[in-house]
PDB file of N, CA and C in Angstrom:
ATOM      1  N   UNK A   1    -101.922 104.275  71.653  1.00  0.00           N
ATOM      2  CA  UNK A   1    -101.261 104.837  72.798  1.00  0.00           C
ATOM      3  C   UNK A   1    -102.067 105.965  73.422  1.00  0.00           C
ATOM      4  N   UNK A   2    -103.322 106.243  73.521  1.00  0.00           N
ATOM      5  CA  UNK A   2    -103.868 106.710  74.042  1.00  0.00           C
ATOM      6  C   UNK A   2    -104.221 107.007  75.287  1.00  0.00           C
ATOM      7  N   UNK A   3    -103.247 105.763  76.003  1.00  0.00           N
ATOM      8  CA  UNK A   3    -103.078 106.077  77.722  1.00  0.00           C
ATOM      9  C   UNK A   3    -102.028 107.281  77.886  1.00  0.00           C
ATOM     10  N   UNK A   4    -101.414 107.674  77.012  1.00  0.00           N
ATOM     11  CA  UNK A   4    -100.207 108.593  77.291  1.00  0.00           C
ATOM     12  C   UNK A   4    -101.053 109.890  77.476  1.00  0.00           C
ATOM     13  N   UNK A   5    -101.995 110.149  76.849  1.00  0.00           N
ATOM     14  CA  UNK A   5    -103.009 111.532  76.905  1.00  0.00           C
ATOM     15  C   UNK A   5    -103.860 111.288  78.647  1.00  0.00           C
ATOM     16  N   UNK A   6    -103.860 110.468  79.080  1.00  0.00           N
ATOM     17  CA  UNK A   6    -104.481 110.098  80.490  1.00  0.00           C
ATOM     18  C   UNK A   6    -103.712 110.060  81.705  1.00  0.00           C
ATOM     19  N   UNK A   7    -102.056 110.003  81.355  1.00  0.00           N
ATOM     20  CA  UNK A   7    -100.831 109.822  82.133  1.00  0.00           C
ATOM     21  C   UNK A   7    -101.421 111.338  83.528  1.00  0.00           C
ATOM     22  N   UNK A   8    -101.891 112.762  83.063  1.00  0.00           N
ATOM     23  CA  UNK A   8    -101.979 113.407  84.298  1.00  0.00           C
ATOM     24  C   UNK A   8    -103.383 113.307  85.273  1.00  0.00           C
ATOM     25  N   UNK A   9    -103.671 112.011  84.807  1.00  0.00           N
ATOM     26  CA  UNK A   9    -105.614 112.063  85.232  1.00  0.00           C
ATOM     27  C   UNK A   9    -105.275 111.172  86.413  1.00  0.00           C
ATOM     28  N   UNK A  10    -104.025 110.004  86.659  1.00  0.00           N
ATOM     29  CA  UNK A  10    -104.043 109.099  87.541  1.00  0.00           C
ATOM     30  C   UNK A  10    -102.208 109.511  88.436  1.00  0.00           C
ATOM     31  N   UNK A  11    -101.815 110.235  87.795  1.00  0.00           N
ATOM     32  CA  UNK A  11    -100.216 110.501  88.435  1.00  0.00           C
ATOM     33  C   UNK A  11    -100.377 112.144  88.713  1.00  0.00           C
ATOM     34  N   UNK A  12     -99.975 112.402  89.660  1.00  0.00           N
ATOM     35  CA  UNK A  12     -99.677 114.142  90.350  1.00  0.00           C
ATOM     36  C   UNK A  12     -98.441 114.153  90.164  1.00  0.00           C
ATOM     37  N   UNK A  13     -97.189 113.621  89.319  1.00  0.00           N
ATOM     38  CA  UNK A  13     -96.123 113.882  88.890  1.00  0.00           C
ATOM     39  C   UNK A  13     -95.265 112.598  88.467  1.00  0.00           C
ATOM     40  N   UNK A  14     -94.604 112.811  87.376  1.00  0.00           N
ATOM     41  CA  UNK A  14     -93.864 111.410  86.993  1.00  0.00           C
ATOM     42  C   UNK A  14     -91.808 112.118  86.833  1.00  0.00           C
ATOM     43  N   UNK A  15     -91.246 111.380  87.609  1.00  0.00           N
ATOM     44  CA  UNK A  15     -89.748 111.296  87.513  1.00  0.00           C
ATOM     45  C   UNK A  15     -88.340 110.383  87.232  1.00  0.00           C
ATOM     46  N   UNK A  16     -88.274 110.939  86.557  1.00  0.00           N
ATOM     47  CA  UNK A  16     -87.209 109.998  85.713  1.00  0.00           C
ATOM     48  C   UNK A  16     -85.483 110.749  86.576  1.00  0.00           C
ATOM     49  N   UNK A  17     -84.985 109.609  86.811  1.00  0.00           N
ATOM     50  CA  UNK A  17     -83.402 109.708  87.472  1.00  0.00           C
ATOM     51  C   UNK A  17     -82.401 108.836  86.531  1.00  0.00           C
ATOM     52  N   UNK A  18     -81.425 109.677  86.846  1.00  0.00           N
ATOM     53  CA  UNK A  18     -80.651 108.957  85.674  1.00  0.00           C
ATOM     54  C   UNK A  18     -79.759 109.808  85.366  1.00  0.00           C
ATOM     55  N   UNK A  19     -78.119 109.109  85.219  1.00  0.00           N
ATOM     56  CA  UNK A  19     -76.794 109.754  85.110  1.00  0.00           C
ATOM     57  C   UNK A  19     -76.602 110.158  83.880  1.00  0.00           C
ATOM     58  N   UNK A  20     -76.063 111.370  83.757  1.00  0.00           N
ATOM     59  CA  UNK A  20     -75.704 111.902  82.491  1.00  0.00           C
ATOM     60  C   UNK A  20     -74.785 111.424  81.325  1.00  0.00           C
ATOM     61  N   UNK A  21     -73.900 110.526  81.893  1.00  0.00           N
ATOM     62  CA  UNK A  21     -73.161 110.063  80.905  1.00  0.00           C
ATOM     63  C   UNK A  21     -72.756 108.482  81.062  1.00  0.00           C
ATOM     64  N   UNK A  22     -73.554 107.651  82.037  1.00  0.00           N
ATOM     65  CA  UNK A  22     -73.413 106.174  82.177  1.00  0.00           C
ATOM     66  C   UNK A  22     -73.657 105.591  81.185  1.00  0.00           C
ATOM     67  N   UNK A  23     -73.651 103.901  80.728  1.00  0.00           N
ATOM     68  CA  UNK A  23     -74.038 103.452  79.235  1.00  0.00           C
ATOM     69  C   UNK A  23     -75.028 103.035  80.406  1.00  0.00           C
ATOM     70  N   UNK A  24     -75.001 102.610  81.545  1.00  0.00           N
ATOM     71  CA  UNK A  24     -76.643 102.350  82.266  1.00  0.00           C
ATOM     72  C   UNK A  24     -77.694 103.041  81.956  1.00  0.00           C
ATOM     73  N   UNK A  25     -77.534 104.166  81.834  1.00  0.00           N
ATOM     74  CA  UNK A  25     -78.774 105.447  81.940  1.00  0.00           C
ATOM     75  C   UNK A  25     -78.989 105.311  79.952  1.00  0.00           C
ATOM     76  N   UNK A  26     -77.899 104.807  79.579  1.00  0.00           N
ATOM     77  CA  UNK A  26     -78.229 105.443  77.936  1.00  0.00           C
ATOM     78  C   UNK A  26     -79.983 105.648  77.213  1.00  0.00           C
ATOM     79  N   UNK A  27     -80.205 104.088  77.799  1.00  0.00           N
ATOM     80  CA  UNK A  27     -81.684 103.891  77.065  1.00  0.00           C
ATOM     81  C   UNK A  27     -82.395 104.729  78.159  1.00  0.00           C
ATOM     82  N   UNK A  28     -82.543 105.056  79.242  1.00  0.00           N
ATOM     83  CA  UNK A  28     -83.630 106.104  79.976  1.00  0.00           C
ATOM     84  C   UNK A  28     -82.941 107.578  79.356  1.00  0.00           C
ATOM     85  N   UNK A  29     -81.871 107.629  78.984  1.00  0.00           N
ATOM     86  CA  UNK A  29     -81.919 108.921  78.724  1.00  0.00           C
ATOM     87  C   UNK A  29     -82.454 109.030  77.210  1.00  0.00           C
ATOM     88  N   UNK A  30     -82.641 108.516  75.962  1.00  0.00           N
ATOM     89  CA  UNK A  30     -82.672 108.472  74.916  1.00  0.00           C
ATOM     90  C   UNK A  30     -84.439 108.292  74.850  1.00  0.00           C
ATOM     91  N   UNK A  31     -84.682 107.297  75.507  1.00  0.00           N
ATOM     92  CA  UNK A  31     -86.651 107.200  76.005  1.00  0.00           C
ATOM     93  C   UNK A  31     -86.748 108.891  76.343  1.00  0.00           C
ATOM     94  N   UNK A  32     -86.133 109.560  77.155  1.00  0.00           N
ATOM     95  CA  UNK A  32     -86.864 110.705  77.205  1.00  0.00           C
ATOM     96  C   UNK A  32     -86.153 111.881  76.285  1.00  0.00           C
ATOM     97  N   UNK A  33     -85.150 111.501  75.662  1.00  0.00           N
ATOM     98  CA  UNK A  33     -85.201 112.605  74.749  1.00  0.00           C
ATOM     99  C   UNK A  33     -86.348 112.448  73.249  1.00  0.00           C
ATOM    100  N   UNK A  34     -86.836 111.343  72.925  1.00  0.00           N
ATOM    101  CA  UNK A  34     -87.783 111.038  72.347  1.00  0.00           C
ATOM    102  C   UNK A  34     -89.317 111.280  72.972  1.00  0.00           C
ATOM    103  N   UNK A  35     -89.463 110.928  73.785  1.00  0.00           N
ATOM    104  CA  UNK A  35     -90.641 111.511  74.382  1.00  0.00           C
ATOM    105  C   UNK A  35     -91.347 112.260  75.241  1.00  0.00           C
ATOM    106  N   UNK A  36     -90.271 113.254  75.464  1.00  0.00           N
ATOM    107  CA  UNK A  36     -90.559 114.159  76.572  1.00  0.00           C
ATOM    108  C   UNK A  36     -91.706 115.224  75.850  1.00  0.00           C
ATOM    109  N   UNK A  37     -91.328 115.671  74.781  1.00  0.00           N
ATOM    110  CA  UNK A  37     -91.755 116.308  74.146  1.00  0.00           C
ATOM    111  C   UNK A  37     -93.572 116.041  74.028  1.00  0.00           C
ATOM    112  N   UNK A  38     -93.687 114.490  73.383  1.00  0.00           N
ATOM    113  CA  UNK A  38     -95.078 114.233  73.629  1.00  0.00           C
ATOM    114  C   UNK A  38     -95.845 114.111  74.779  1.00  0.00           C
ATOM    115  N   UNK A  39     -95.447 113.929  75.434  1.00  0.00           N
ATOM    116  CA  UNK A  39     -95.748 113.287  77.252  1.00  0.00           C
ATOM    117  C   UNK A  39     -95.985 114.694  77.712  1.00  0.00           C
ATOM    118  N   UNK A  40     -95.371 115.756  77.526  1.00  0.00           N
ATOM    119  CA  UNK A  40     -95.675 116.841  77.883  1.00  0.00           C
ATOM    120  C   UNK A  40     -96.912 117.687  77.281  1.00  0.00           C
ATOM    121  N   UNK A  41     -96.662 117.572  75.828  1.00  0.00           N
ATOM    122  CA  UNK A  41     -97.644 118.079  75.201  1.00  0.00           C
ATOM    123  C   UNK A  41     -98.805 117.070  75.107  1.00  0.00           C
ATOM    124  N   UNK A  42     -99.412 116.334  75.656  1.00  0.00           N
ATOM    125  CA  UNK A  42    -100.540 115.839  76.076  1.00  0.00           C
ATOM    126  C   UNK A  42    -100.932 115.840  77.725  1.00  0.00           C
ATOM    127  N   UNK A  43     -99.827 116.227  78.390  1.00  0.00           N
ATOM    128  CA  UNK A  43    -100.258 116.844  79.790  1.00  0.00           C
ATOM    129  C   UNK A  43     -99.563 117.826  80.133  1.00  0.00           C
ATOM    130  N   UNK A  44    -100.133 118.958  79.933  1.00  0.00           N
ATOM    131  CA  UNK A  44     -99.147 120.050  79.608  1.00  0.00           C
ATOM    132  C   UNK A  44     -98.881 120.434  81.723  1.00  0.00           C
ATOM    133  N   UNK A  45     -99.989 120.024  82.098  1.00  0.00           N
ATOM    134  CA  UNK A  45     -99.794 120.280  83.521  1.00  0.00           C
ATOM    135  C   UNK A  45     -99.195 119.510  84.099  1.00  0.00           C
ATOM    136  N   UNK A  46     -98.892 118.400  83.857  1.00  0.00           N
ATOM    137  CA  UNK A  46     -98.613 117.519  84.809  1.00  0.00           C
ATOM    138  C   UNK A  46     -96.665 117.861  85.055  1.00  0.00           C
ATOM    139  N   UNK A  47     -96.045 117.777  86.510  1.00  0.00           N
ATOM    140  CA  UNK A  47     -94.920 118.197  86.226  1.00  0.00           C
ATOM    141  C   UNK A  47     -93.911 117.020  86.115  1.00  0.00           C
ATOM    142  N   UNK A  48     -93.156 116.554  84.922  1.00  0.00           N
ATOM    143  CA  UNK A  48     -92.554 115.318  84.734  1.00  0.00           C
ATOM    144  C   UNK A  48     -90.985 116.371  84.850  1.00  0.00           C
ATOM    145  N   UNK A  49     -90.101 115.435  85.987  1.00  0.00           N
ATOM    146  CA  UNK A  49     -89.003 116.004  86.304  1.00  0.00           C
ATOM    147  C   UNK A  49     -87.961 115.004  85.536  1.00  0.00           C
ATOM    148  N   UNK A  50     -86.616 115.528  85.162  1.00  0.00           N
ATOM    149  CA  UNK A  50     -85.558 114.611  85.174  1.00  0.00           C
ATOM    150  C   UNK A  50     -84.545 115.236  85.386  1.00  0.00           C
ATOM    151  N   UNK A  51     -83.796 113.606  86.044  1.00  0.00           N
ATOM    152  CA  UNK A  51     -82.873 114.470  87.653  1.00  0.00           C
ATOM    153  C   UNK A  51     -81.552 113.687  86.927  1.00  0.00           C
ATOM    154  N   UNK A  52     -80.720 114.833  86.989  1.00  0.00           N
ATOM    155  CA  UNK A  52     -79.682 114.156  86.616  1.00  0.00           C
ATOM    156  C   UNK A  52     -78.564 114.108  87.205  1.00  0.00           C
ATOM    157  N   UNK A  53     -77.669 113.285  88.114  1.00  0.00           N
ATOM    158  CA  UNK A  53     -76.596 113.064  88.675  1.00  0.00           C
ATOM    159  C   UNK A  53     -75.885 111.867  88.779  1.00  0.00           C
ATOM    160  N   UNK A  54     -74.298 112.064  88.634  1.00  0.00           N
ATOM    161  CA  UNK A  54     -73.363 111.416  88.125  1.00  0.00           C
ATOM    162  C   UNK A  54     -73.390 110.254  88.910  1.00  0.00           C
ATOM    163  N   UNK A  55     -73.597 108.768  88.758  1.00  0.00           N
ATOM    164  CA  UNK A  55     -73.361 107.616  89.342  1.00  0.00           C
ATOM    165  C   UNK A  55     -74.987 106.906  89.604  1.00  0.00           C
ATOM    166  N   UNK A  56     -75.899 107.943  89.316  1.00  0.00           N
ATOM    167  CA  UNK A  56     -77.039 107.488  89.713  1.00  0.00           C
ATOM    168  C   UNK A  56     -78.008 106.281  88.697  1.00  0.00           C
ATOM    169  N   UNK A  57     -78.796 105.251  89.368  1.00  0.00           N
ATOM    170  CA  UNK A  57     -78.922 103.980  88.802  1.00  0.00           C
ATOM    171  C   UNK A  57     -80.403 104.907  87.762  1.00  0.00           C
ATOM    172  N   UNK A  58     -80.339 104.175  86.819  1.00  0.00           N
ATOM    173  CA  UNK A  58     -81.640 104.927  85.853  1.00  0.00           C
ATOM    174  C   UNK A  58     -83.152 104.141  86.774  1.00  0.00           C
ATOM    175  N   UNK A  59     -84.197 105.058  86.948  1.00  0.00           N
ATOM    176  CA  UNK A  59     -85.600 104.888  87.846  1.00  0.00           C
ATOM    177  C   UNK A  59     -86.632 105.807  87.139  1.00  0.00           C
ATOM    178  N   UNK A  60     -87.328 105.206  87.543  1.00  0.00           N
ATOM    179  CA  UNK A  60     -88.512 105.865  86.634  1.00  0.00           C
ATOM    180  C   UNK A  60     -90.096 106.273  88.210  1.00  0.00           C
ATOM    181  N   UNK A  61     -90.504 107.442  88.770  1.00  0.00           N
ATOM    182  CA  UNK A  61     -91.138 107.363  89.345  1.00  0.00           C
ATOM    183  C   UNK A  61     -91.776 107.828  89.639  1.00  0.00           C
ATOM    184  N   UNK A  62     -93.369 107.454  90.147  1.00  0.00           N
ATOM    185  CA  UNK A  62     -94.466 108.147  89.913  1.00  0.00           C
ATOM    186  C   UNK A  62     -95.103 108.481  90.950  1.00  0.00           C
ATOM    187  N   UNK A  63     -95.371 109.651  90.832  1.00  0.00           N
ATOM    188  CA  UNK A  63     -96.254 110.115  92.287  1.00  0.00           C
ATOM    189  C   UNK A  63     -98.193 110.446  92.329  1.00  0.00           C
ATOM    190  N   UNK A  64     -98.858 109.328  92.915  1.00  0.00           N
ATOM    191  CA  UNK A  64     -99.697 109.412  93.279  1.00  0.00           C
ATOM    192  C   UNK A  64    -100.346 110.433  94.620  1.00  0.00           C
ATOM    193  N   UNK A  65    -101.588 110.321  94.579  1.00  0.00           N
ATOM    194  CA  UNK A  65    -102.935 110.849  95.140  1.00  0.00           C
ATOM    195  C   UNK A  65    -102.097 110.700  96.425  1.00  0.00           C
ATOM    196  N   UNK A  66    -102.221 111.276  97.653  1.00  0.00           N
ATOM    197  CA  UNK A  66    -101.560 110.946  99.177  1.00  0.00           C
ATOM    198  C   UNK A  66    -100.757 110.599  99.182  1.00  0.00           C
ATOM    199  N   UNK A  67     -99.788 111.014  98.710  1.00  0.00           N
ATOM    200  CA  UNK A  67     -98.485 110.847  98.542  1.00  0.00           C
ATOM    201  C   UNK A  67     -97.922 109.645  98.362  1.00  0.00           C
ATOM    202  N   UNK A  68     -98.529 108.823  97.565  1.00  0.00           N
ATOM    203  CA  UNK A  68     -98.198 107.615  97.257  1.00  0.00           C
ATOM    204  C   UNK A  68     -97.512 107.443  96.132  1.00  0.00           C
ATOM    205  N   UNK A  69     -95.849 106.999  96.281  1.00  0.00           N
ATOM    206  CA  UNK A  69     -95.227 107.064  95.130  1.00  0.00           C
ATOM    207  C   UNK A  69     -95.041 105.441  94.856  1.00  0.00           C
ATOM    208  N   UNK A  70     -94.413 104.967  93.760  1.00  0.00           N
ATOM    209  CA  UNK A  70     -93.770 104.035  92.580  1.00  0.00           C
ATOM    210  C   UNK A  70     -92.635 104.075  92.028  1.00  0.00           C
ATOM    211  N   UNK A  71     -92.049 103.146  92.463  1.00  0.00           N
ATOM    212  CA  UNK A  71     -90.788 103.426  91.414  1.00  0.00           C
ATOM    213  C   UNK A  71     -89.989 102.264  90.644  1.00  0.00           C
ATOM    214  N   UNK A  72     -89.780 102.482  89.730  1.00  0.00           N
ATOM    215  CA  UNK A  72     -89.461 101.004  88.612  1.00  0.00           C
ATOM    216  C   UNK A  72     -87.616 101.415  88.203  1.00  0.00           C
ATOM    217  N   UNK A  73     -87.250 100.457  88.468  1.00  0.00           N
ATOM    218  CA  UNK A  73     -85.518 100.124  87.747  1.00  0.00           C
ATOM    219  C   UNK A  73     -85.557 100.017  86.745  1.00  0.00           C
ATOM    220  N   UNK A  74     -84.740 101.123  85.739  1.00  0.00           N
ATOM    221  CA  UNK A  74     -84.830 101.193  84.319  1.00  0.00           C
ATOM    222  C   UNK A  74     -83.352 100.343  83.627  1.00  0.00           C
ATOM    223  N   UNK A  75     -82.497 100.277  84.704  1.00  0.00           N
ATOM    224  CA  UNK A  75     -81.375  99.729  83.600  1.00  0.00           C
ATOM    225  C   UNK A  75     -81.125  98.048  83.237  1.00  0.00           C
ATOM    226  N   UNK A  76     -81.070  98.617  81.787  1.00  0.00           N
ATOM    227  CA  UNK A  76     -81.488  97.033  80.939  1.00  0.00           C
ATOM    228  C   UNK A  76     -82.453  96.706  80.234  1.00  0.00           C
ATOM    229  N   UNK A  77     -83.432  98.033  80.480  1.00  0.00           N
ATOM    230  CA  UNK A  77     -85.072  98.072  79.949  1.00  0.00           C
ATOM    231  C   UNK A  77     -84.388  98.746  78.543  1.00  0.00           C
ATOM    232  N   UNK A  78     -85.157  98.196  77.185  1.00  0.00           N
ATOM    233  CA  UNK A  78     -85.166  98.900  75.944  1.00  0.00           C
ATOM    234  C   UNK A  78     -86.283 100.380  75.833  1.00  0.00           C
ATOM    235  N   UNK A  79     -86.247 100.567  75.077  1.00  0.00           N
ATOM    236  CA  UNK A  79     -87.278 102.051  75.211  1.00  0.00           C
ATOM    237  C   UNK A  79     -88.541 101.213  75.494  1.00  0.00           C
ATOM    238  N   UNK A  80     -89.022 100.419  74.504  1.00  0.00           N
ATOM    239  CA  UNK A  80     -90.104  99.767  74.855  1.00  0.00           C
ATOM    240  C   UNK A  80     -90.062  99.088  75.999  1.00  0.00           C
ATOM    241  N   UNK A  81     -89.775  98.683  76.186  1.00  0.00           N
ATOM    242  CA  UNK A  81     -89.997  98.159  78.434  1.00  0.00           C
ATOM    243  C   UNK A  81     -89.910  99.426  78.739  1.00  0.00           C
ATOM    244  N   UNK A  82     -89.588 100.599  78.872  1.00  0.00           N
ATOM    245  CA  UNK A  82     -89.918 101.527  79.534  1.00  0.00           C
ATOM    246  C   UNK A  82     -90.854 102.018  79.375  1.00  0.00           C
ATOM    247  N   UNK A  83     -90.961 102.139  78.274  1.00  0.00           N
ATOM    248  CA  UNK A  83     -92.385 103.037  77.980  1.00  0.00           C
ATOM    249  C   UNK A  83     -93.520 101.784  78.498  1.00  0.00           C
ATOM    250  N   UNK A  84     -93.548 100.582  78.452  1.00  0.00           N
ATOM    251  CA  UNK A  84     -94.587  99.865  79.132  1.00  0.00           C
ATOM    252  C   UNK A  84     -94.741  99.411  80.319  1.00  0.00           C
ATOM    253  N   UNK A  85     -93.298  99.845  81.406  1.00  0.00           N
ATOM    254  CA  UNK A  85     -93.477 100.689  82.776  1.00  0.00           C
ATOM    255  C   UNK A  85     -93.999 101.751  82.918  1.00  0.00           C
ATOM    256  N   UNK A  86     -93.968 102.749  81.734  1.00  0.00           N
ATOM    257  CA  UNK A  86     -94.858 103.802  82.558  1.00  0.00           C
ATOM    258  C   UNK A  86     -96.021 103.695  82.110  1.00  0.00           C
ATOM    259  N   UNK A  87     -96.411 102.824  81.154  1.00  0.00           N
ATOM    260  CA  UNK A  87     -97.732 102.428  81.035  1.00  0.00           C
ATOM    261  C   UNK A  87     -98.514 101.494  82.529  1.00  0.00           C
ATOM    262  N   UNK A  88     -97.421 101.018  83.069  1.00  0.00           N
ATOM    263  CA  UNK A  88     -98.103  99.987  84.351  1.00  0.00           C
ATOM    264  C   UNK A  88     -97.907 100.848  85.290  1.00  0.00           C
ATOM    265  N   UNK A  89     -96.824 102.371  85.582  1.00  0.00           N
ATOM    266  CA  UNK A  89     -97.204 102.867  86.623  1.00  0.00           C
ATOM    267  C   UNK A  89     -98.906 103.768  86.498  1.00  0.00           C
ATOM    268  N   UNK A  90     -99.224 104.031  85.411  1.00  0.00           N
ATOM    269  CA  UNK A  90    -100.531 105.019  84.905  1.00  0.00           C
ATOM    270  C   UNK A  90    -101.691 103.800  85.198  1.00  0.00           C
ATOM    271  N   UNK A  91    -101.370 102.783  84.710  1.00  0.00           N
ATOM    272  CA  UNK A  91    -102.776 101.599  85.318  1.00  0.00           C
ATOM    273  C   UNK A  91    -102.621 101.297  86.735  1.00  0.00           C
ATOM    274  N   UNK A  92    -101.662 101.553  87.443  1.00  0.00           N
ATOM    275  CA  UNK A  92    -101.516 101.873  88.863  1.00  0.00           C
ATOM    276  C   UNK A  92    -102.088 102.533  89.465  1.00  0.00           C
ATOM    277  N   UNK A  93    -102.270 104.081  88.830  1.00  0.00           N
ATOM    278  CA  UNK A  93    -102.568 105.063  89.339  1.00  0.00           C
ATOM    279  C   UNK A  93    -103.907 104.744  89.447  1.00  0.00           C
ATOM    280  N   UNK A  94    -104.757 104.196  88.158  1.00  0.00           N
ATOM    281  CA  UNK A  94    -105.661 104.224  88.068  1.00  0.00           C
ATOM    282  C   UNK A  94    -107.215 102.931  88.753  1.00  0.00           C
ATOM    283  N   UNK A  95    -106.088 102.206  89.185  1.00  0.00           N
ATOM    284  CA  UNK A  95    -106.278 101.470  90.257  1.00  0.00           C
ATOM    285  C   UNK A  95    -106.456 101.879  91.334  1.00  0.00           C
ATOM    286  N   UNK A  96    -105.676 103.243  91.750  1.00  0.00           N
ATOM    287  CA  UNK A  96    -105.815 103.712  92.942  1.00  0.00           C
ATOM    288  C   UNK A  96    -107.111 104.556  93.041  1.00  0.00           C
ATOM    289  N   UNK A  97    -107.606 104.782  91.992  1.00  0.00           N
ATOM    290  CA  UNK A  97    -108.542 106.415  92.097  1.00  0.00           C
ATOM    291  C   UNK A  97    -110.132 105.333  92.246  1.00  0.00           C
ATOM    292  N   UNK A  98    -110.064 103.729  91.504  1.00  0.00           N
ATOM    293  CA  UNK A  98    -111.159 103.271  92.188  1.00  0.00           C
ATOM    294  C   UNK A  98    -111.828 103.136  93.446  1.00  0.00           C
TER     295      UNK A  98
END
């Protein structure tokens, strides 16, 4: 998992949305209480937001170079599909910087 240490080299910010107490949001909220911690501490700069309000569908989204954002539908995804969306938004990014 060594793309996770590269996540601030191709994204100028990554955001996660998602309701505080839906069973929709459960698995995006549980993905980032597990990995916020690392994701941060391997890009300590990069600013990863999570937005939380009542009714809102779980999204995952990434902001590129010129304001070019991404954004992926998280509900129904297990931790692993998420975490290998934000692995395809970071090979995104890095698509872009060619």
């Amino acid at each position: 998992m060594a793309w996770r240490g590269n996540i601030s080299k191709y994204l100028k910010e990554l955001r996660f949305l998602m309701c505080q107490t839906s069973p929709a949001s459960s698995t995006a909220r549980a993905f980032v209480e597990k990995n916020y911690k690392e994701l941060k501490t391997l890009n300590p700069k990069l600013p990863i937001l999570i937005r939380e309000c009542s009714g809102t569908e779980p999204q995952l989204w990434a902001r590129y170079d010129m304001g070019v954002e991404k954004g992926i539908k998280l509900e129904g995804l297990t931790e692993e599909q998420i975490s290998k969306a934000l692995q395809d938004l970071v090979k995104a990014g890095e698509s872009l910087k060619r």
